[in-house]
C-alpha atoms as a PDB file:
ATOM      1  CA  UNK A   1       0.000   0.000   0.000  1.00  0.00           C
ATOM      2  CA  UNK A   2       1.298   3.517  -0.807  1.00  0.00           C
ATOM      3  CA  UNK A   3       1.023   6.478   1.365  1.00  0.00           C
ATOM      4  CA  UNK A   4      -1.319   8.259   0.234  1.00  0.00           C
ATOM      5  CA  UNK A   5      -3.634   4.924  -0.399  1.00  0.00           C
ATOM      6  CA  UNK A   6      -4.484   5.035   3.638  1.00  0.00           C
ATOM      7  CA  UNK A   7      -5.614   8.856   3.102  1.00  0.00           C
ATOM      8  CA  UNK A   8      -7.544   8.043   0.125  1.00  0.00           C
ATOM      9  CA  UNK A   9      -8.954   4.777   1.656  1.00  0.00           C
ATOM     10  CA  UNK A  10     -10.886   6.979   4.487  1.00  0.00           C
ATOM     11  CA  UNK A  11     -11.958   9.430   2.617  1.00  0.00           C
ATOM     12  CA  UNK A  12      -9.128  12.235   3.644  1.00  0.00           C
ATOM     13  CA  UNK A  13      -9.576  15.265   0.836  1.00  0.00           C
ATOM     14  CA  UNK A  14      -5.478  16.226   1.889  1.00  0.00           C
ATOM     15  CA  UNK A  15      -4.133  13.566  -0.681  1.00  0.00           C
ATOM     16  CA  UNK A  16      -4.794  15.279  -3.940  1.00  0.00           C
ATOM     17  CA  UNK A  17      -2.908  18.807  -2.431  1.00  0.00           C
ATOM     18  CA  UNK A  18       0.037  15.916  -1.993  1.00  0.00           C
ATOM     19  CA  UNK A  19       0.275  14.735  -5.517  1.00  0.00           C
ATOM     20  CA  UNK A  20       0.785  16.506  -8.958  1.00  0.00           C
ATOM     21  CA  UNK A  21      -1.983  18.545 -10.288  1.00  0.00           C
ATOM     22  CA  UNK A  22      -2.937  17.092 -13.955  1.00  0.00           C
ATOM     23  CA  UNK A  23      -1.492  19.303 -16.657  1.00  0.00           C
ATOM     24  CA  UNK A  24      -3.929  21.881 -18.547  1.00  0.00           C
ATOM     25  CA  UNK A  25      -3.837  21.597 -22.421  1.00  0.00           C
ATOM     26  CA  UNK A  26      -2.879  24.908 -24.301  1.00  0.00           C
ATOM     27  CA  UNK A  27      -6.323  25.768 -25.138  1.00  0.00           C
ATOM     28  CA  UNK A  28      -7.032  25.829 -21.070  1.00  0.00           C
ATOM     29  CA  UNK A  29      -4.236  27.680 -20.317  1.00  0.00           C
ATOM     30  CA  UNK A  30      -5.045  30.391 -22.602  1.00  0.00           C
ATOM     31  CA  UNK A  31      -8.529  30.908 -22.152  1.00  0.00           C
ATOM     32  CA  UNK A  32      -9.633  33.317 -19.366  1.00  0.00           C
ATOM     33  CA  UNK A  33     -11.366  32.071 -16.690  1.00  0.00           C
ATOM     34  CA  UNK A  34     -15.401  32.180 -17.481  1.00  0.00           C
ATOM     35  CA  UNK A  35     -17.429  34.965 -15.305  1.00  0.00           C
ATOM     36  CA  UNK A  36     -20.572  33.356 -13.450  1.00  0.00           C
ATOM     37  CA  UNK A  37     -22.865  34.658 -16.048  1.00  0.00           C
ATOM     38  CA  UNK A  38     -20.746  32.902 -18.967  1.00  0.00           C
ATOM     39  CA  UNK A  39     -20.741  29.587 -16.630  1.00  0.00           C
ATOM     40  CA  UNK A  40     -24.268  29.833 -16.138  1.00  0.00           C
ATOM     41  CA  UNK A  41     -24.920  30.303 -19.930  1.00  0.00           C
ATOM     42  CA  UNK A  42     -22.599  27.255 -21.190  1.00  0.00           C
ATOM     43  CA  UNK A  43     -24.878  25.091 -18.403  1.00  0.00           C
ATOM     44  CA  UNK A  44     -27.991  26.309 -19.794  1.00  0.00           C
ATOM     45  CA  UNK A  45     -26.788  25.355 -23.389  1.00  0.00           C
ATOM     46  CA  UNK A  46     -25.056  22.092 -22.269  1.00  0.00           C
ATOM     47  CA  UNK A  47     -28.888  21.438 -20.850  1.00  0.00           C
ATOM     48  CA  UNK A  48     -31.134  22.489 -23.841  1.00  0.00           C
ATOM     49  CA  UNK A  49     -28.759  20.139 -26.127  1.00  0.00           C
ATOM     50  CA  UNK A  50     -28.911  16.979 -23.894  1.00  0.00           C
ATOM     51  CA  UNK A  51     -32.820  17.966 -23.724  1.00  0.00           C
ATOM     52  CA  UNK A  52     -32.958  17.951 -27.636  1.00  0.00           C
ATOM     53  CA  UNK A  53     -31.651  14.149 -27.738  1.00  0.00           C
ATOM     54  CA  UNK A  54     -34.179  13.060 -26.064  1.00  0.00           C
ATOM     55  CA  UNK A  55     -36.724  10.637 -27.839  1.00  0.00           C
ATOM     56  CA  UNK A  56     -40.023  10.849 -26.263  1.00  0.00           C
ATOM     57  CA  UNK A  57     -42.530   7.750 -26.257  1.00  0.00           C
ATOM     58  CA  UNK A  58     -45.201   7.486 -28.796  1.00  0.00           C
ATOM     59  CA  UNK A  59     -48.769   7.455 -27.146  1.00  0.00           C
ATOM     60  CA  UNK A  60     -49.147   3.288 -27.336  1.00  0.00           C
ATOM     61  CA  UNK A  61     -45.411   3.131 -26.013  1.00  0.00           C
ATOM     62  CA  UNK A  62     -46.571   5.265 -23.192  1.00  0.00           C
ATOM     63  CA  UNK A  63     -49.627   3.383 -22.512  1.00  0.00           C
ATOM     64  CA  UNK A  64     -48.106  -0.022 -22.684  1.00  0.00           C
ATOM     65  CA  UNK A  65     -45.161   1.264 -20.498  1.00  0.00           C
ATOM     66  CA  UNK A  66     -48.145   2.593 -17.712  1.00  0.00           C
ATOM     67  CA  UNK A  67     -49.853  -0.670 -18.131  1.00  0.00           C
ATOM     68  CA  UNK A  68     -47.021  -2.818 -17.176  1.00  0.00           C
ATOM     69  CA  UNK A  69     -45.848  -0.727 -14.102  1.00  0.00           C
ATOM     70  CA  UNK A  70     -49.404  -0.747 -12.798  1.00  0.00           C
ATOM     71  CA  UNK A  71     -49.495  -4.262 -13.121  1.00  0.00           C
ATOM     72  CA  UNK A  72     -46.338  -5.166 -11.405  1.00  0.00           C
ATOM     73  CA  UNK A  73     -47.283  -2.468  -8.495  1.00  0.00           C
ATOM     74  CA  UNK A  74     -50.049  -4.451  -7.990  1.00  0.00           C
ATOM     75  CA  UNK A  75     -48.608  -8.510  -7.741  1.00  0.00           C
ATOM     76  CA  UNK A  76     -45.998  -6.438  -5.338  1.00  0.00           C
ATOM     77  CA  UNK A  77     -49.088  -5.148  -3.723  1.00  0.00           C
ATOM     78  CA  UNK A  78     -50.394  -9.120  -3.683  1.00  0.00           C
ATOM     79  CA  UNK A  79     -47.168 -10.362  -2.778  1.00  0.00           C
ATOM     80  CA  UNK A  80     -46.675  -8.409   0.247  1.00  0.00           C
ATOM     81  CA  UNK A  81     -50.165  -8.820   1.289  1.00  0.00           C
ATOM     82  CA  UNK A  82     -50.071 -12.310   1.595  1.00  0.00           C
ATOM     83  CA  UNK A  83     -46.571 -12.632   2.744  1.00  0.00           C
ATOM     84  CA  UNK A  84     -48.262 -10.105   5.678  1.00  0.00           C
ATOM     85  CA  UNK A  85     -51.181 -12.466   6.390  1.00  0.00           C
ATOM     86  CA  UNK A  86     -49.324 -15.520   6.719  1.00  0.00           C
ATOM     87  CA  UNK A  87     -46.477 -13.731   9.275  1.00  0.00           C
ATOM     88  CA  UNK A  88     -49.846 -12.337  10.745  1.00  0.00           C
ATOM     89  CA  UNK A  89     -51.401 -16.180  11.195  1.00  0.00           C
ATOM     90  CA  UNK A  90     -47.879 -17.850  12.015  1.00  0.00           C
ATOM     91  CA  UNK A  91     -47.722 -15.146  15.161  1.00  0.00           C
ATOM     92  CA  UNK A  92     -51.086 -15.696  16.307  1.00  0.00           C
ATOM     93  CA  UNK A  93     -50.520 -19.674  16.302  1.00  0.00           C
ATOM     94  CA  UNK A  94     -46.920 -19.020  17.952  1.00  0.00           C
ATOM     95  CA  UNK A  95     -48.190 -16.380  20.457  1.00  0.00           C
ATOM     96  CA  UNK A  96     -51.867 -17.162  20.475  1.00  0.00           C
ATOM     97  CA  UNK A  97     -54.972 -15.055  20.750  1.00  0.00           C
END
């Protein structure tokens, strides 16, 4: 095990100040450094392009994905409803009335 391993191992922040910083590229180390707005902007951006890849469900997908999901919510529901009987009748015959 290495020295810093221990630090890193419970969760000590001090053993990335120890080691090397990763080098910038060129491009990094030549741009400014981005104002809040200009941060702000390049997340709202980033956000509306992920939001445009996203392929929404046709009207039968979305009905055949509700169906299923109300379905298995309700054998769950079943499940655990008869699992809680049976613990219910196995503590009345172990305790009794």
């Amino acid at each position: 095990m290495s020295d810093s391993a221990p630090a890193a191992a419970s969760g000590a922040g001090g053993a990335a100040a120890d080691g090397p910083r990763p080098a910038r590229s060129a491009s990094d180390q030549d741009a400014p450094k981005r104002g809040l707005f200009a941060r702000i902007a390049l997340f709202v951006r980033q956000v509306v392009a992920e939001l445009k890849k996203v392929v929404r469900p046709t009207r039968s997908e979305l009905i055949t994905y509700t169906s299923v999901v109300l379905v298995f919510v309700l054998v769950v529901m079943a499940f655990v409803t008869v699992l809680d009987l049976g613990i219910g009748q196995v503590t009345l015959w172990v305790f009794g009335d």
